[in-house]
N, C-alpha and C. Protein backbone atom coordinates (compact mmCIF):
# COMPACT_ATOMS: atom_id res chain seq x y z
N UNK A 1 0.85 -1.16 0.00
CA UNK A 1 0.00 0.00 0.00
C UNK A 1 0.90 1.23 0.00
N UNK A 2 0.51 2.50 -1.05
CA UNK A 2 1.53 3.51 -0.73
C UNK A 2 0.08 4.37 -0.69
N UNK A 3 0.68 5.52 0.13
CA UNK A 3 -0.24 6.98 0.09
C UNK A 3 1.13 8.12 -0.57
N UNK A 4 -0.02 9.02 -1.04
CA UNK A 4 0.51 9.88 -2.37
C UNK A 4 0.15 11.57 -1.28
N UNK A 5 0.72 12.02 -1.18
CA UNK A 5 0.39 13.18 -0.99
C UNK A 5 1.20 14.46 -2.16
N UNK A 6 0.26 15.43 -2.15
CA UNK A 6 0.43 16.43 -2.79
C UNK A 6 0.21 18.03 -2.19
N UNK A 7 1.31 18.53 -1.86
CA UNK A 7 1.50 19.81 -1.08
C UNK A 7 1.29 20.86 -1.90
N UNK A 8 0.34 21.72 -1.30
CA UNK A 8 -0.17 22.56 -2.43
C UNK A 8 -0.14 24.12 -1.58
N UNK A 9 1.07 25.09 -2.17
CA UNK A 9 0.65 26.20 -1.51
C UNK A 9 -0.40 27.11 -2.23
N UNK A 10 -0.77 28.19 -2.12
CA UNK A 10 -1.96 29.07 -2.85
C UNK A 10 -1.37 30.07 -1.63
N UNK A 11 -2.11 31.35 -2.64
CA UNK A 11 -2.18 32.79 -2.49
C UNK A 11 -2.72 32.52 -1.09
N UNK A 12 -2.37 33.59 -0.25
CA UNK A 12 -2.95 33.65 1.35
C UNK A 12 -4.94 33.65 0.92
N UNK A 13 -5.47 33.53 1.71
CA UNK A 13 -7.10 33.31 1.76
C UNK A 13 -7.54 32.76 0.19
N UNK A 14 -6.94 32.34 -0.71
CA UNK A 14 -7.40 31.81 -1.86
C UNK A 14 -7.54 30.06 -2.17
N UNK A 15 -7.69 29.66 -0.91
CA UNK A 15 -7.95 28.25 -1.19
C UNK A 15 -9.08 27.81 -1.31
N UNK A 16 -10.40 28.91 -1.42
CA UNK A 16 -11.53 27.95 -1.68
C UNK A 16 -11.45 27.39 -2.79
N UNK A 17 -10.87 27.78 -4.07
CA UNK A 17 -11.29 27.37 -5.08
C UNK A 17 -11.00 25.78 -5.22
N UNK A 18 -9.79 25.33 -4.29
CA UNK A 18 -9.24 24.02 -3.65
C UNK A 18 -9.98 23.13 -3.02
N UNK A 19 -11.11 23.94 -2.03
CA UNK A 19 -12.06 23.17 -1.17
C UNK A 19 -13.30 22.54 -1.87
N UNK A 20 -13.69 23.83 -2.92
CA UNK A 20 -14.88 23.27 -3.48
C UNK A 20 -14.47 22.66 -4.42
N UNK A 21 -13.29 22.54 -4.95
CA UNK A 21 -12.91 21.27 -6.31
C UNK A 21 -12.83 20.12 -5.57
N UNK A 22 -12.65 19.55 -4.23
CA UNK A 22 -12.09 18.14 -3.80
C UNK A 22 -13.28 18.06 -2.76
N UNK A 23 -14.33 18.99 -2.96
CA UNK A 23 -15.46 18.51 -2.20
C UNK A 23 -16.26 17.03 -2.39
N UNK A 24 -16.10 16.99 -3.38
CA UNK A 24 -16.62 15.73 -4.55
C UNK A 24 -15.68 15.04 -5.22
N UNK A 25 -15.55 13.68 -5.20
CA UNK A 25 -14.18 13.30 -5.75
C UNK A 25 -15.00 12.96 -7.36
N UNK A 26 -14.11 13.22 -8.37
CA UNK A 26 -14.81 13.22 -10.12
C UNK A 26 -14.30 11.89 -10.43
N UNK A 27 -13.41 11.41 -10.82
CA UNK A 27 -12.91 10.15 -11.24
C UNK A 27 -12.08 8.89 -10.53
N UNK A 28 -11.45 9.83 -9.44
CA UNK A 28 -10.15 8.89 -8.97
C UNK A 28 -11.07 7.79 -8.22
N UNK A 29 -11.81 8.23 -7.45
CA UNK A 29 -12.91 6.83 -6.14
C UNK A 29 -13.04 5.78 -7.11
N UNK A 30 -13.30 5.86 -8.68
CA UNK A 30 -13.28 4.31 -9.61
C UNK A 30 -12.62 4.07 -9.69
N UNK A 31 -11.25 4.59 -9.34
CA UNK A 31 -9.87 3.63 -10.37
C UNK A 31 -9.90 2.20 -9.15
N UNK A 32 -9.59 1.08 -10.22
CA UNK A 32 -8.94 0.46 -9.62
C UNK A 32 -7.98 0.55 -8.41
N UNK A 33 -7.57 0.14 -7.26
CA UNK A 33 -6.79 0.20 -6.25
C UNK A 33 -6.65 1.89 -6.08
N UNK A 34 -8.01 2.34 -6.22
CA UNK A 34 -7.77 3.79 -4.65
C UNK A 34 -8.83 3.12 -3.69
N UNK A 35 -7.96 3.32 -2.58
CA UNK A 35 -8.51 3.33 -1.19
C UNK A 35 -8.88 4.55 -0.65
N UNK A 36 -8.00 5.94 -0.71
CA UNK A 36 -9.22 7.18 0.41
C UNK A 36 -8.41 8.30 -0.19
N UNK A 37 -9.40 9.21 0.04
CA UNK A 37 -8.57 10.90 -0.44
C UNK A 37 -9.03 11.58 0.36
N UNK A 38 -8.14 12.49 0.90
CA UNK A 38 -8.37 13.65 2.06
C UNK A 38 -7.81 14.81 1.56
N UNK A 39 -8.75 16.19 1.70
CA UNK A 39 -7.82 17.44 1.67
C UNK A 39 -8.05 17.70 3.02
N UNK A 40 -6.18 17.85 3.45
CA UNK A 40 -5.71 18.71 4.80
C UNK A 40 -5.67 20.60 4.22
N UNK A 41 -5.64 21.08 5.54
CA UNK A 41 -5.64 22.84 5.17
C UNK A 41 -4.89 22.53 6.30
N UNK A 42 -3.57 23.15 6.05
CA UNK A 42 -3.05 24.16 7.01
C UNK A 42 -3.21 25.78 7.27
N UNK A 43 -3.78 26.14 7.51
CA UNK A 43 -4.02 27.44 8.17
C UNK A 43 -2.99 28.45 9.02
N UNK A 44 -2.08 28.07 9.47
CA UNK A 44 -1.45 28.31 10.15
C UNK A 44 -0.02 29.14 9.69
N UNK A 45 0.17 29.18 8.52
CA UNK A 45 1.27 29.93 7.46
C UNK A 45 0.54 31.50 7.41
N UNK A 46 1.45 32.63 7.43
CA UNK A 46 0.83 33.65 7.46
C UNK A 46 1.41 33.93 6.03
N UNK A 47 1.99 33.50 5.25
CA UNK A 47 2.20 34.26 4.21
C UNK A 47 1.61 33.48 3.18
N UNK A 48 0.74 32.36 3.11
CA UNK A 48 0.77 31.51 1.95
C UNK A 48 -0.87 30.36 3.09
N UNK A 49 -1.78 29.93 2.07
CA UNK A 49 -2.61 29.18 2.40
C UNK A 49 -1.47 27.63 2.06
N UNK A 50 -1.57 26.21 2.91
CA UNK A 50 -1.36 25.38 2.52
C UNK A 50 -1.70 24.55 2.88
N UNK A 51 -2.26 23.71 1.43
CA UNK A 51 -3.19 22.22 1.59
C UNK A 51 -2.67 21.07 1.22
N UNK A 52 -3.01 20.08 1.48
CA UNK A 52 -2.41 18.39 1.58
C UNK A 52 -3.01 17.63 0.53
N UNK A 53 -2.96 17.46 -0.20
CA UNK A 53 -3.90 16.27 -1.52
C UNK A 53 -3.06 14.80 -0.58
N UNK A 54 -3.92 14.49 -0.24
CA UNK A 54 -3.71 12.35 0.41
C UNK A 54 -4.45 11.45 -0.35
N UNK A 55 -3.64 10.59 -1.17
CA UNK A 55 -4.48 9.67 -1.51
C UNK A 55 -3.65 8.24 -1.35
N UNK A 56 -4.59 7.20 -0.77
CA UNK A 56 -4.37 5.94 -0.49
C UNK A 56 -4.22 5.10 -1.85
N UNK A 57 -3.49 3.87 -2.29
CA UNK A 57 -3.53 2.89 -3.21
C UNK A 57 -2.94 1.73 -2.61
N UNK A 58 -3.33 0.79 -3.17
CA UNK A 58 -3.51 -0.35 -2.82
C UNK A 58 -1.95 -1.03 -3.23
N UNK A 59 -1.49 -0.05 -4.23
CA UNK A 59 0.19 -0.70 -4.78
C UNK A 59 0.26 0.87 -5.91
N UNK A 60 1.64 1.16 -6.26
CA UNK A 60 2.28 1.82 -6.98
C UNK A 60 1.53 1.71 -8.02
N UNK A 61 1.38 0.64 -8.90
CA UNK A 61 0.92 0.34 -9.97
C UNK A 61 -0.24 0.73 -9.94
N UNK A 62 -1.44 0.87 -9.54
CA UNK A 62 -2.96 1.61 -9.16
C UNK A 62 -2.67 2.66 -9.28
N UNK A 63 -1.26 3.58 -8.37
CA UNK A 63 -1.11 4.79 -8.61
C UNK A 63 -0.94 5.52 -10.09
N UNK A 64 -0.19 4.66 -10.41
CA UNK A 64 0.74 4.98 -11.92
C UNK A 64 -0.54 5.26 -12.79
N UNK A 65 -1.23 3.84 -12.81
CA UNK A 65 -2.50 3.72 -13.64
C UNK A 65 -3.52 4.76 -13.65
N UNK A 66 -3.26 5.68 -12.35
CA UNK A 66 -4.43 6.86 -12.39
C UNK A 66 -3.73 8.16 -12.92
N UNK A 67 -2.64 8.15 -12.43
CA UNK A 67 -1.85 8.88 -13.28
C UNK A 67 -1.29 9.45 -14.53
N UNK A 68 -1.60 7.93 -15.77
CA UNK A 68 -1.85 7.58 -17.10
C UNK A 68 -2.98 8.01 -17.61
N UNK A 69 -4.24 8.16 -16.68
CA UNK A 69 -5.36 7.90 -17.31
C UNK A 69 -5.80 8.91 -18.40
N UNK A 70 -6.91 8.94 -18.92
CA UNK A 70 -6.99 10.22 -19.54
C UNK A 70 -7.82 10.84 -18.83
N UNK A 71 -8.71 10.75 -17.65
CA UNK A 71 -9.58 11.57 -16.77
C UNK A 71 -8.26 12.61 -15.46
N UNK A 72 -7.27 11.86 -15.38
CA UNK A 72 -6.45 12.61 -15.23
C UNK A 72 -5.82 13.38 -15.24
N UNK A 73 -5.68 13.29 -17.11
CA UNK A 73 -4.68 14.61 -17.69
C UNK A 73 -5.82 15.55 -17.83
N UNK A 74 -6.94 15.04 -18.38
CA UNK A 74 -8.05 15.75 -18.35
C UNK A 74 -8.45 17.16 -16.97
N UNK A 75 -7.91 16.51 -16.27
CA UNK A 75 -8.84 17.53 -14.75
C UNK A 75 -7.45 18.30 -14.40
N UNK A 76 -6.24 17.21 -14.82
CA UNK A 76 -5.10 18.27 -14.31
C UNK A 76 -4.83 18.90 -15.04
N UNK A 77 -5.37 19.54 -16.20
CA UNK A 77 -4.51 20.22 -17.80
C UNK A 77 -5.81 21.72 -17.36
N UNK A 78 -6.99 20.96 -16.56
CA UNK A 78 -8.00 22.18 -16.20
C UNK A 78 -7.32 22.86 -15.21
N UNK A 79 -7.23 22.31 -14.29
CA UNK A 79 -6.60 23.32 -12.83
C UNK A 79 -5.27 23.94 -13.43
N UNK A 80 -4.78 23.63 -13.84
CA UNK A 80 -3.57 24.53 -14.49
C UNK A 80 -3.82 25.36 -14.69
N UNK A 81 -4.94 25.14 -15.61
CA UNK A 81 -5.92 27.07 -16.38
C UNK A 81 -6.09 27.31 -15.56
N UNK A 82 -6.87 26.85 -14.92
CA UNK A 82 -8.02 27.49 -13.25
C UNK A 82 -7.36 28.18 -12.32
N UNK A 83 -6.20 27.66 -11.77
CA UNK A 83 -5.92 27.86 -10.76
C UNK A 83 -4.88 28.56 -10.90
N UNK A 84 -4.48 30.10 -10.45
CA UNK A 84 -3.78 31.25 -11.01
C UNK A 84 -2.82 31.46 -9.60
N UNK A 85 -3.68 30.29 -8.43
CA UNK A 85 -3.91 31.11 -7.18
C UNK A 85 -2.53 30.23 -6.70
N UNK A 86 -1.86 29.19 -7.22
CA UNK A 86 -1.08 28.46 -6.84
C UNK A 86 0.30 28.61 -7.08
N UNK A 87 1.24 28.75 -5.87
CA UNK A 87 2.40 29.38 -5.56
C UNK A 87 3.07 28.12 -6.20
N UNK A 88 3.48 26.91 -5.69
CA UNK A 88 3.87 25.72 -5.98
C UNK A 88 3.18 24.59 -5.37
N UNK A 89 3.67 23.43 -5.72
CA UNK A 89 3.39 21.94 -5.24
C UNK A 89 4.76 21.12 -5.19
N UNK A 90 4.45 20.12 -4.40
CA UNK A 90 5.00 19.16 -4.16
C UNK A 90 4.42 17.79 -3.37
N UNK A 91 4.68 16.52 -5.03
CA UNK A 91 4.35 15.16 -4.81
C UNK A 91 5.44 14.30 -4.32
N UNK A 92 4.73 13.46 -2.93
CA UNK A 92 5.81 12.56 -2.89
C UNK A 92 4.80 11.31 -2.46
N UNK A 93 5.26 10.34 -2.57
CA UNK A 93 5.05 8.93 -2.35
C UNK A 93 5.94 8.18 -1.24
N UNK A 94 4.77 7.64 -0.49
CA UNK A 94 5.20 7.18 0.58
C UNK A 94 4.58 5.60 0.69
N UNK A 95 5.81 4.74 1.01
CA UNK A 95 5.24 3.21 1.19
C UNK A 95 4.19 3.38 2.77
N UNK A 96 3.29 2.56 3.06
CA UNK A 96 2.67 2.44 3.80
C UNK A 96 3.43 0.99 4.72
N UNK A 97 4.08 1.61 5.90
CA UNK A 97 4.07 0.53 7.00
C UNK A 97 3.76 -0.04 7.77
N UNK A 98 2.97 0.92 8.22
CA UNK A 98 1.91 0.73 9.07
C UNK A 98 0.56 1.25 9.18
N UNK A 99 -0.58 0.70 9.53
CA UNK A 99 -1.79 1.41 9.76
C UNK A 99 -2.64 0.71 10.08
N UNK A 100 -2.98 1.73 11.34
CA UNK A 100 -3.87 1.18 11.95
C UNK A 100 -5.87 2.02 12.19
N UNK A 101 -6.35 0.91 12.54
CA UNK A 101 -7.47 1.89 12.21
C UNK A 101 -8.11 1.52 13.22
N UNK A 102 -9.32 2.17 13.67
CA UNK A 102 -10.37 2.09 15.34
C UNK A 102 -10.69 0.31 15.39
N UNK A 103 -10.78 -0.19 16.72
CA UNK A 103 -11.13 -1.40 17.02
C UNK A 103 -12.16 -1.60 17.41
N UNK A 104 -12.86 -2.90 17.06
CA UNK A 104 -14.46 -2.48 16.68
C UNK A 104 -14.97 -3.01 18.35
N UNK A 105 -13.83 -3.49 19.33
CA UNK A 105 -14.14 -3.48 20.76
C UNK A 105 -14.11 -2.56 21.18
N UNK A 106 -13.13 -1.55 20.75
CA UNK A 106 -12.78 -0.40 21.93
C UNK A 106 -14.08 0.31 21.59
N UNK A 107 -14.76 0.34 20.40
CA UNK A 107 -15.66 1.35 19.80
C UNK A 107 -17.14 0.84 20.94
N UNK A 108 -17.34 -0.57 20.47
CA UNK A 108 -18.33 -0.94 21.97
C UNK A 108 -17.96 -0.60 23.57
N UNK A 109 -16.71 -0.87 23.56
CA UNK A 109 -16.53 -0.32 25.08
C UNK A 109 -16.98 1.24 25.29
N UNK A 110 -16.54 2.06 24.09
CA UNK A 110 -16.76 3.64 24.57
C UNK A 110 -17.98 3.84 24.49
N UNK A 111 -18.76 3.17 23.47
CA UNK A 111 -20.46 3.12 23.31
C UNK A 111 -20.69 2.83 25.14
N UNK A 112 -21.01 1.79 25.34
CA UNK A 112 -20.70 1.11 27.23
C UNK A 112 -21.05 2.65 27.84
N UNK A 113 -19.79 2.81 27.87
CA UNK A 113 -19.36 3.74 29.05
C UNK A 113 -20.18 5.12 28.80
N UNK A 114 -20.66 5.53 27.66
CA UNK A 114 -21.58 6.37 27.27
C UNK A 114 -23.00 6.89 28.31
């Protein structure tokens, strides 16, 4: 499993146009081997808005394959036009070593104690 992130700075207060594009995911949720996409906002930069593109795959090769696609070049050849508001990016790929996710006891125990 690798996750893909993509670091995205933008103009200070100009990241909606970021929020409402990844409100809705358009193509990637079909590809073969994606597992999850998250946009992070950091807020916290005073000179620059910066957001996180995360996406899960199941193996490199799922990645590559969405990468190839033509709904791909398609949406990324748009935000290029679109997006005026973007200082730089940076993709990196990361193997997945570990992960863990909620346990479906502890989740009844905290229900319990409720």
């Amino acid at each position: 499993m690798i996750a893909v992130t993509n670091c995205i700075r933008v103009h200070k207060g100009m990241g909606g146009h970021l929020e409402t594009r990844f409100e809705r995911p358009k193509h990637v949720h079909r590809m073969p081997g994606f597992v999850s996409m998250e946009l992070l906002k950091n807020g916290q930069e005073e000179e620059y808005d910066e957001f996180v593109v995360r996406t899960v795959w199941q193996d490199r090769a799922a990645f590559d394959n969405w990468v190839q696609s033509e709904e791909f070049k398609r949406g990324h050849s748009r935000r290029e036009q679109a997006d005026g508001n973007i200082i730089d990016f940076k993709v990196t790929i990361y193997e997945v070593v570990h992960r863990h996710q909620p346990d479906a006891e502890s989740d009844s125990a905290a229900e319990a104690a409720i």
